[in-house]
N, C-alpha and C. Protein backbone atom coordinates (compact mmCIF):
# COMPACT_ATOMS: atom_id res chain seq x y z
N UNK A 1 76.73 94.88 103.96
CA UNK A 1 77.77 94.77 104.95
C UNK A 1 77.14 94.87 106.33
N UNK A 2 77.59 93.70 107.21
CA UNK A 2 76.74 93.91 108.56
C UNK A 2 77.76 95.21 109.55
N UNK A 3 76.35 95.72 110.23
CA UNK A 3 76.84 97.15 111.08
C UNK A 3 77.86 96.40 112.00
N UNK A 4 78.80 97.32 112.05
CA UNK A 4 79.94 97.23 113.49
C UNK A 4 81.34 96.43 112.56
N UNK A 5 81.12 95.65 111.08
CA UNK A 5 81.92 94.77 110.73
C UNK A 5 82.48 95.51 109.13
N UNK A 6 82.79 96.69 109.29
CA UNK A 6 83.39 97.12 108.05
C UNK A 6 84.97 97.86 107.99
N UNK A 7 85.54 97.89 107.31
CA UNK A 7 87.21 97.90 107.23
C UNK A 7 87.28 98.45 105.81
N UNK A 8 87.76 99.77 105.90
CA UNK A 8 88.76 100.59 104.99
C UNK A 8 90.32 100.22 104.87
N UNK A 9 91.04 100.22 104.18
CA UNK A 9 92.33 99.96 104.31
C UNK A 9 92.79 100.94 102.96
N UNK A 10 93.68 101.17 102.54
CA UNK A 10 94.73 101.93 102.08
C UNK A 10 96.04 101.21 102.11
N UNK A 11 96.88 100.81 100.80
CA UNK A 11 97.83 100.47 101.29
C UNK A 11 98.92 99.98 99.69
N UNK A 12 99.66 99.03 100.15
CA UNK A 12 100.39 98.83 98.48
C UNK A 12 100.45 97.01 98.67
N UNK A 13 99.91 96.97 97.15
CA UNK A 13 99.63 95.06 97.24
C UNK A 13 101.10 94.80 97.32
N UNK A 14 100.81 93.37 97.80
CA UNK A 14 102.14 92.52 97.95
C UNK A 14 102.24 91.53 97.44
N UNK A 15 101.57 91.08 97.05
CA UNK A 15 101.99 90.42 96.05
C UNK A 15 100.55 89.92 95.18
N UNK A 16 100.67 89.62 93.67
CA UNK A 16 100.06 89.40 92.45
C UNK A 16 98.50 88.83 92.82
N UNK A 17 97.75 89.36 92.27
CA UNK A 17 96.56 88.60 92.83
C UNK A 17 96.03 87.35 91.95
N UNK A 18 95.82 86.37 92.37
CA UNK A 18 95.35 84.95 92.41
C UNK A 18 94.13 84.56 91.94
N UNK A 19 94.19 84.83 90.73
CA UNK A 19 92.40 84.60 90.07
C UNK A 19 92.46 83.14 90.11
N UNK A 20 91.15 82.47 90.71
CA UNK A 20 90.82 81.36 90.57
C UNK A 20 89.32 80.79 90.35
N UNK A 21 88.84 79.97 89.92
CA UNK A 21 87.65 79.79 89.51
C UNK A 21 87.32 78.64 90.60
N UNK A 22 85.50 78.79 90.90
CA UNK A 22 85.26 77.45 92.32
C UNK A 22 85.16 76.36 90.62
N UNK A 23 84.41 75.16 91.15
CA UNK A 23 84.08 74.43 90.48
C UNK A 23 82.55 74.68 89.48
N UNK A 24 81.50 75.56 90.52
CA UNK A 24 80.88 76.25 89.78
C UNK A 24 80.78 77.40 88.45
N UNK A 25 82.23 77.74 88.43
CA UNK A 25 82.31 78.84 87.94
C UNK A 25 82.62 80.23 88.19
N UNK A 26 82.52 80.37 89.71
CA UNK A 26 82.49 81.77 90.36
C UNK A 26 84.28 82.05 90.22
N UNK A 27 84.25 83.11 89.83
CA UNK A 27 85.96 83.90 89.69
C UNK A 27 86.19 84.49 91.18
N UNK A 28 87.09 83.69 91.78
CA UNK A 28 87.45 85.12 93.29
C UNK A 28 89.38 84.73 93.05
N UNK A 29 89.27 85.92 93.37
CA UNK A 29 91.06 86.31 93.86
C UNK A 29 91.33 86.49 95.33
N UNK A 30 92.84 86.16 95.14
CA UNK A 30 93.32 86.43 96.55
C UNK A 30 94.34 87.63 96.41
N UNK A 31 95.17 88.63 97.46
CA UNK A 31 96.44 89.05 97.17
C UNK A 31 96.06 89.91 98.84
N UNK A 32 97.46 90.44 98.89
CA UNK A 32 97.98 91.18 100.16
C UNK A 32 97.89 92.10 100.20
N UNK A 33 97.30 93.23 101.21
CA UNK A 33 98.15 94.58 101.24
C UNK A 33 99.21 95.08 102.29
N UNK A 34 100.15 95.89 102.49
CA UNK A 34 100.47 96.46 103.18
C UNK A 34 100.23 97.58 103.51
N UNK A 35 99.89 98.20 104.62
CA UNK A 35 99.07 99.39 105.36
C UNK A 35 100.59 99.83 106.25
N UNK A 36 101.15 100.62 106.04
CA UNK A 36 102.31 101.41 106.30
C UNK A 36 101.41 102.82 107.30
N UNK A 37 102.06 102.78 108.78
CA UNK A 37 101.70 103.70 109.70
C UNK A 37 102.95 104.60 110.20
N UNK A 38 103.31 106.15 109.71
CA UNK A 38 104.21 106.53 110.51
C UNK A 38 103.81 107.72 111.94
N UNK A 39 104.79 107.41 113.04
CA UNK A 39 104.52 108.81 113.90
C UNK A 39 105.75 109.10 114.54
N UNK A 40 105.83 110.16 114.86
CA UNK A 40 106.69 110.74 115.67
C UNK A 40 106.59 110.10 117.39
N UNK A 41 107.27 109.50 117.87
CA UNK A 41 107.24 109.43 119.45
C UNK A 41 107.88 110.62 119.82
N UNK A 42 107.32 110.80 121.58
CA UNK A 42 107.84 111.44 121.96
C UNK A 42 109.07 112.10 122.37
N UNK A 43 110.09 111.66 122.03
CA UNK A 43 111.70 112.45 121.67
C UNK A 43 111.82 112.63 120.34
N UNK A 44 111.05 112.96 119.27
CA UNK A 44 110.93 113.33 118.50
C UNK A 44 111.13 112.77 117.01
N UNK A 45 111.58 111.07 117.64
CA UNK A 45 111.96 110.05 116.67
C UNK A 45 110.79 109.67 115.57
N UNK A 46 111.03 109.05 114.25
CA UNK A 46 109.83 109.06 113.02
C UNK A 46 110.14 107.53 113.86
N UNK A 47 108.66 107.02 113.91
CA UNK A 47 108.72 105.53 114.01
C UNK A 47 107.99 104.84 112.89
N UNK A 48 108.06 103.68 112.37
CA UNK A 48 107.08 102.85 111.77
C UNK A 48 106.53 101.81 111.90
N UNK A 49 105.35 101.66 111.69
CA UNK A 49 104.88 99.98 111.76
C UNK A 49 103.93 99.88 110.29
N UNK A 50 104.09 98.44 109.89
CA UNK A 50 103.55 97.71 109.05
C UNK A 50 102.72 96.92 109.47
N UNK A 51 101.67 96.76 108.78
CA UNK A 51 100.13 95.68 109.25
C UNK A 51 99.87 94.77 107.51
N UNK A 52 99.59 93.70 107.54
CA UNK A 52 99.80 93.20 106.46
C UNK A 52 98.15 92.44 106.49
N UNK A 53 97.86 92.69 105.35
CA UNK A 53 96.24 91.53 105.00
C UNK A 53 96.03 91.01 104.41
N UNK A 54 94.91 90.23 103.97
CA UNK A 54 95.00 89.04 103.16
C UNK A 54 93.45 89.66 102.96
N UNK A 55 92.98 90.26 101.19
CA UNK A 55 92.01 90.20 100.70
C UNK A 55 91.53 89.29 99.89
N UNK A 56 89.90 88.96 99.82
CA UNK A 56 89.61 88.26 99.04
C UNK A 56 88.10 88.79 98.28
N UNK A 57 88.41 88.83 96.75
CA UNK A 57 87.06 89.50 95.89
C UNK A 57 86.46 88.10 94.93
N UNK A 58 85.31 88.36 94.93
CA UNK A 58 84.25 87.41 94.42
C UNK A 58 83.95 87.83 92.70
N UNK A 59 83.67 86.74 92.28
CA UNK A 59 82.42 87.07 91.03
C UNK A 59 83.75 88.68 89.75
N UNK A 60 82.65 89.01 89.45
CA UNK A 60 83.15 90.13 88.40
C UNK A 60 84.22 91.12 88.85
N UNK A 61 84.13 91.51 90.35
CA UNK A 61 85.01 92.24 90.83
C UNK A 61 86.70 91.53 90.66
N UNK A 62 86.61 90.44 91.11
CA UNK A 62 87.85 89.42 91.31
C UNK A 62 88.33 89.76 89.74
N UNK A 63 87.55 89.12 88.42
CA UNK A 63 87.96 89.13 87.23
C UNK A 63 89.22 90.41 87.07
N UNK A 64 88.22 91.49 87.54
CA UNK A 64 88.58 93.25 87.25
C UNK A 64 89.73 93.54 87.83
N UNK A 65 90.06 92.85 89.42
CA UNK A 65 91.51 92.88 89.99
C UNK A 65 92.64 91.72 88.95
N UNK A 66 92.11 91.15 89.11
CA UNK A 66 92.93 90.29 88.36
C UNK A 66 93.55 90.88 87.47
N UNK A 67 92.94 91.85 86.24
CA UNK A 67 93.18 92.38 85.14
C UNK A 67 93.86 94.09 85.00
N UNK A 68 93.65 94.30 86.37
CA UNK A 68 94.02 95.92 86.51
C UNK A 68 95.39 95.93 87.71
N UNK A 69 94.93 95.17 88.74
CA UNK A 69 96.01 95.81 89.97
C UNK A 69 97.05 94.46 89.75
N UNK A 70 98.37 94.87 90.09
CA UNK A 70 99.51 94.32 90.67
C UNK A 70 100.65 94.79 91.68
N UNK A 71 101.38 94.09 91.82
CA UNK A 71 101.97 93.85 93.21
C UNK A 71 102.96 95.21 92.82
N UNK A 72 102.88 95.93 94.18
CA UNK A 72 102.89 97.38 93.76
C UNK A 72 102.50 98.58 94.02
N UNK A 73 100.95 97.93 93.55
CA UNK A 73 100.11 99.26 93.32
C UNK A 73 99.34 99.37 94.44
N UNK A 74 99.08 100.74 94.36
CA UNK A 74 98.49 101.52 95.58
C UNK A 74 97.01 100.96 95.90
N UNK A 75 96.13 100.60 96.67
CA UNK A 75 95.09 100.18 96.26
C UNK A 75 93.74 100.95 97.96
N UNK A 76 92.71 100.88 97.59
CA UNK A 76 91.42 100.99 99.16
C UNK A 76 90.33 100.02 98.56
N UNK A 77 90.38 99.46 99.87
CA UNK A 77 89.75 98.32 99.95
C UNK A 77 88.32 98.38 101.17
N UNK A 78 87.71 98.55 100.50
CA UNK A 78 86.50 98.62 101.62
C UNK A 78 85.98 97.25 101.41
N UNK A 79 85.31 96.54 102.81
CA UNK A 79 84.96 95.08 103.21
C UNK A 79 84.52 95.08 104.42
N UNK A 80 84.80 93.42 104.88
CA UNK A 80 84.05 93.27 105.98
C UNK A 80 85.04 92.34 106.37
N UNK A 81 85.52 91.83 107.66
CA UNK A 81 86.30 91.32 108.10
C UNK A 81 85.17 89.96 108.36
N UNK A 82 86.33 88.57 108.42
CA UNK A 82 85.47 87.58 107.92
C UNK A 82 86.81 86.35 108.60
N UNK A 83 86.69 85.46 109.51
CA UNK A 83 87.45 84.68 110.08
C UNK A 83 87.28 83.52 109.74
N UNK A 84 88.03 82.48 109.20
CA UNK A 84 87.64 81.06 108.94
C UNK A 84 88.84 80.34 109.15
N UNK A 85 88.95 78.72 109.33
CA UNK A 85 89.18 77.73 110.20
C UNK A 85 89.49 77.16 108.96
N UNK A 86 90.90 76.33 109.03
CA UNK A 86 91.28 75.15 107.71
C UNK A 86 92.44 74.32 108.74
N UNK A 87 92.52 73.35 107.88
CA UNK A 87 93.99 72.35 108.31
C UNK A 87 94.84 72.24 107.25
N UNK A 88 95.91 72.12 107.82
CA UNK A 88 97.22 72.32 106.63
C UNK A 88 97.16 70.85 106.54
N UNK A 89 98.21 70.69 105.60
CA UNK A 89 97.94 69.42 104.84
C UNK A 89 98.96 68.22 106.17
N UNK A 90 99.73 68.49 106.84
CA UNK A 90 100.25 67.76 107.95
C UNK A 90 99.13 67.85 108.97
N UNK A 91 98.06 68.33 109.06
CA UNK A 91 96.66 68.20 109.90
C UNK A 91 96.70 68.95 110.90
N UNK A 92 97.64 70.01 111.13
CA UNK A 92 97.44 71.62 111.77
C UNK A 92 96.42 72.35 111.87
N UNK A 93 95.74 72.07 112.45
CA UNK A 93 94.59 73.66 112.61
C UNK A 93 94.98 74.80 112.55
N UNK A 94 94.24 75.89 111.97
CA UNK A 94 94.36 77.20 111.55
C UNK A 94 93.35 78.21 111.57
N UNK A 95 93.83 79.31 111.79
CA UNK A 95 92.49 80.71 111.70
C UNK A 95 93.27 81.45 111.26
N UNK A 96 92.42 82.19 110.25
CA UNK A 96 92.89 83.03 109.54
C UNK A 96 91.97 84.52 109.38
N UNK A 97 91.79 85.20 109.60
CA UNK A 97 90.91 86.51 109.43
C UNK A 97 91.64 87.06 107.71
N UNK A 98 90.48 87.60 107.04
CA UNK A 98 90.74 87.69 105.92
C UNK A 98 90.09 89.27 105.96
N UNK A 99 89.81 90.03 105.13
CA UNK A 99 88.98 91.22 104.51
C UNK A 99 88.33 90.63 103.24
N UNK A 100 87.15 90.89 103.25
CA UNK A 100 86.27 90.16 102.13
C UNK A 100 85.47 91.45 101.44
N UNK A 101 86.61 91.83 100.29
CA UNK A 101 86.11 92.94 99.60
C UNK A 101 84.87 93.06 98.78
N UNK A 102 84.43 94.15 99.52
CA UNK A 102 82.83 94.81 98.65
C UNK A 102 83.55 95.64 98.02
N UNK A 103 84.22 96.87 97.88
CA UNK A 103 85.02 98.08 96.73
C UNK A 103 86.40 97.62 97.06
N UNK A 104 86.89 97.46 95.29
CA UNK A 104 88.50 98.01 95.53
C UNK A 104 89.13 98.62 94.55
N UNK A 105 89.54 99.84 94.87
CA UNK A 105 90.01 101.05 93.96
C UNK A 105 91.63 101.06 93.95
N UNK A 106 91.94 101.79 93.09
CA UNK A 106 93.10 102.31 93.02
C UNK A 106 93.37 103.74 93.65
N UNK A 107 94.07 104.01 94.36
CA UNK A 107 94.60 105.42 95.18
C UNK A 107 95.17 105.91 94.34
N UNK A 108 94.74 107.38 93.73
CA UNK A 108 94.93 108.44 93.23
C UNK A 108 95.59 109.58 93.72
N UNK A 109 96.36 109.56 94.99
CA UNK A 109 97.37 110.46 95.79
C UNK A 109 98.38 110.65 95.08
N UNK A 110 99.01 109.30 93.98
CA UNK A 110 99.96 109.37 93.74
C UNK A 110 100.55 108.61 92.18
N UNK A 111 99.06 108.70 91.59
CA UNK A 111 99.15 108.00 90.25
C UNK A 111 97.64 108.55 89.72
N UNK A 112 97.52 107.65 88.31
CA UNK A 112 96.49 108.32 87.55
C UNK A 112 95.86 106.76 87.15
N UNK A 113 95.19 107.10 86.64
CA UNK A 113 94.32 105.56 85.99
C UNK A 113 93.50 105.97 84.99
N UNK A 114 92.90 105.13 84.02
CA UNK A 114 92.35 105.23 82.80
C UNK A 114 91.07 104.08 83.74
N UNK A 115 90.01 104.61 83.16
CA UNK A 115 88.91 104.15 83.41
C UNK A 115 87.92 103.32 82.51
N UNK A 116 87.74 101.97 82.61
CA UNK A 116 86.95 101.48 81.28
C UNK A 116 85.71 100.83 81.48
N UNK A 117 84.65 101.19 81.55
CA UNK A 117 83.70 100.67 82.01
C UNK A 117 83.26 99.18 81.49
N UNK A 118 83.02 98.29 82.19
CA UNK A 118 82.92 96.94 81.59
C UNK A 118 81.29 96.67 81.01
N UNK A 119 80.89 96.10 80.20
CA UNK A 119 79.40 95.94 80.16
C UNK A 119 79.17 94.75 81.14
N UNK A 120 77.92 95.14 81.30
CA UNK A 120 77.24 94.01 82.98
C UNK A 120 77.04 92.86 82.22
N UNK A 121 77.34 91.55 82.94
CA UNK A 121 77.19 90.23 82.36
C UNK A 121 75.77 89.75 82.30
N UNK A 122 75.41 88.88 81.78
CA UNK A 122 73.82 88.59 82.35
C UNK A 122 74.02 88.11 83.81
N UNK A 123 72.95 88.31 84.72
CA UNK A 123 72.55 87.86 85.81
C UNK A 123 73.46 88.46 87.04
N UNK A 124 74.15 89.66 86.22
CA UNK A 124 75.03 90.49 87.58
C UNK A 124 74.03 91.47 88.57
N UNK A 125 74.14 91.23 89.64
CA UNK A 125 73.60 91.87 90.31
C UNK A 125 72.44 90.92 90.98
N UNK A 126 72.40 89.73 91.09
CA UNK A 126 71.75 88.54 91.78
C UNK A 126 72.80 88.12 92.09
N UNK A 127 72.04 87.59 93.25
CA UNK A 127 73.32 86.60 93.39
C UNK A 127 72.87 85.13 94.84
N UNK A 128 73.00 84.29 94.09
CA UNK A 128 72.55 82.62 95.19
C UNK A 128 73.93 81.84 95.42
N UNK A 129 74.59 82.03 96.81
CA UNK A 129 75.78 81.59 96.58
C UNK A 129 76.16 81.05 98.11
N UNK A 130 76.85 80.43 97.77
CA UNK A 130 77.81 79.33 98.60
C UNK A 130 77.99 79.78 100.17
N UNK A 131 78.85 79.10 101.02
CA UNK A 131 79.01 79.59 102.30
C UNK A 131 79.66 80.27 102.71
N UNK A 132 80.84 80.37 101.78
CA UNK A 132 82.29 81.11 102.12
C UNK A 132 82.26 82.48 100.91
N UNK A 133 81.10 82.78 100.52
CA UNK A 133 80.82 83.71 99.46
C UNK A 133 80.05 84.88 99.82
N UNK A 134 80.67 85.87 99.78
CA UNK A 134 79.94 87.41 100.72
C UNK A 134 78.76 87.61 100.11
N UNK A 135 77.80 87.83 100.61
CA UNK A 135 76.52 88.51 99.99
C UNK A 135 76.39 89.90 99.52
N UNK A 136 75.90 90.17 98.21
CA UNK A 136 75.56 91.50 97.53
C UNK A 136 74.52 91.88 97.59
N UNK A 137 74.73 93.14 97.63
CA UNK A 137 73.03 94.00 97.26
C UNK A 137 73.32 94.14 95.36
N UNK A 138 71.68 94.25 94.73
CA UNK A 138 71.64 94.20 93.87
C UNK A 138 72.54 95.48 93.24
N UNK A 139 73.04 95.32 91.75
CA UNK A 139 73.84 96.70 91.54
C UNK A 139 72.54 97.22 90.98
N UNK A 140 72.22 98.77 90.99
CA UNK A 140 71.65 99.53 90.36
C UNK A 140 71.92 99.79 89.10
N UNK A 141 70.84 99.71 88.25
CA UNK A 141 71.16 99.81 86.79
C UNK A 141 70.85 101.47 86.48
N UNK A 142 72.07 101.88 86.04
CA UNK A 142 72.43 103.47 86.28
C UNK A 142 72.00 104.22 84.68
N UNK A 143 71.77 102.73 83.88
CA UNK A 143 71.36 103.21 82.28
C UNK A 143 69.71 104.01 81.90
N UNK A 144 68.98 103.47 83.13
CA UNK A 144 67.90 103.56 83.18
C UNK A 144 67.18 105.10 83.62
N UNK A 145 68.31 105.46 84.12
CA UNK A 145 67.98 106.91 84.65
C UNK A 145 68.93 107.68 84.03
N UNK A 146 70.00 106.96 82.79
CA UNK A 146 70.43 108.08 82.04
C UNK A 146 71.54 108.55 82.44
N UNK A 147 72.02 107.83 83.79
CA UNK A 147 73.51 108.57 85.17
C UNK A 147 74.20 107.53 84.81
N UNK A 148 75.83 108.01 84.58
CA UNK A 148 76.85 107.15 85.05
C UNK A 148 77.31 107.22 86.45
N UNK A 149 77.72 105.67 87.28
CA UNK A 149 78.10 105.53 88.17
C UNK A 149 79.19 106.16 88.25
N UNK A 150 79.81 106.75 87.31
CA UNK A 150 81.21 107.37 87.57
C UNK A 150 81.19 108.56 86.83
């Protein structure tokens, strides 16, 4: 993750996440969160605001959302904020800022989860990829020293 460009969020998806495959093969999802902020102003009123985002996960992670979180659920999303340029199909220009998830967990404030560790695919933890595809550091193989990552 480059310094100065990283984003925590906390929040509840909005809707279902979007497993899709490129033409290569690579699995990424899409889905929303909502990040709910309350405070008191000064006459003593509760105020609120809502901030809404648009995440997107790559490769094995994407599979794992796909299969665990829905629209709903509590979720933290650590990433990197990531801006890109399209035309709608009437030939509109567009920008869109996205969050381009490196971790995404489930929030435990207010629920429980069952944990299943997946076995590593071949060739996880390399990775030679496309333009619009976040770069990884290799995963550490945690078998080798005998430690679970969790």
């Amino acid at each position: 993750m480059a310094a100065g460009n990283s984003i925590t969020i906390i929040g509840n998806v909005t809707r279902e996440p979007e497993l899709r495959f490129t033409p290569s093969g690579q699995a990424n999802t899409r889905f929303g969160v909502a990040v709910n902020r309350r405070w008191q102003d000064r006459g003593g009123e509760w105020q609120e605001a809502v901030s809404f985002f648009d995440v997107v996960a790559w490769r094995e992670m994407a599979e794992n959302i796909g299969q665990s979180v829905q629209k709903g659920s509590r979720v933290i999303v650590t990433g990197r904020l990531e801006q890109r340029s399209y035309e709608t199909k009437e030939g509109q220009k567009r920008s869109i800022v996205e969050i381009i998830a490196d971790e995404v967990g489930p929030s435990l404030r207010w629920a429980t989860v069952d944990i299943h560790r997946n076995e590593r695919k071949e060739g996880q933890g390399s990775y030679s990829g496309g333009s619009n595809e976040p770069e990884l550091a290799p995963v550490p193989n945690y078998d080798e020293y005998g430690d679970e990552p969790f």
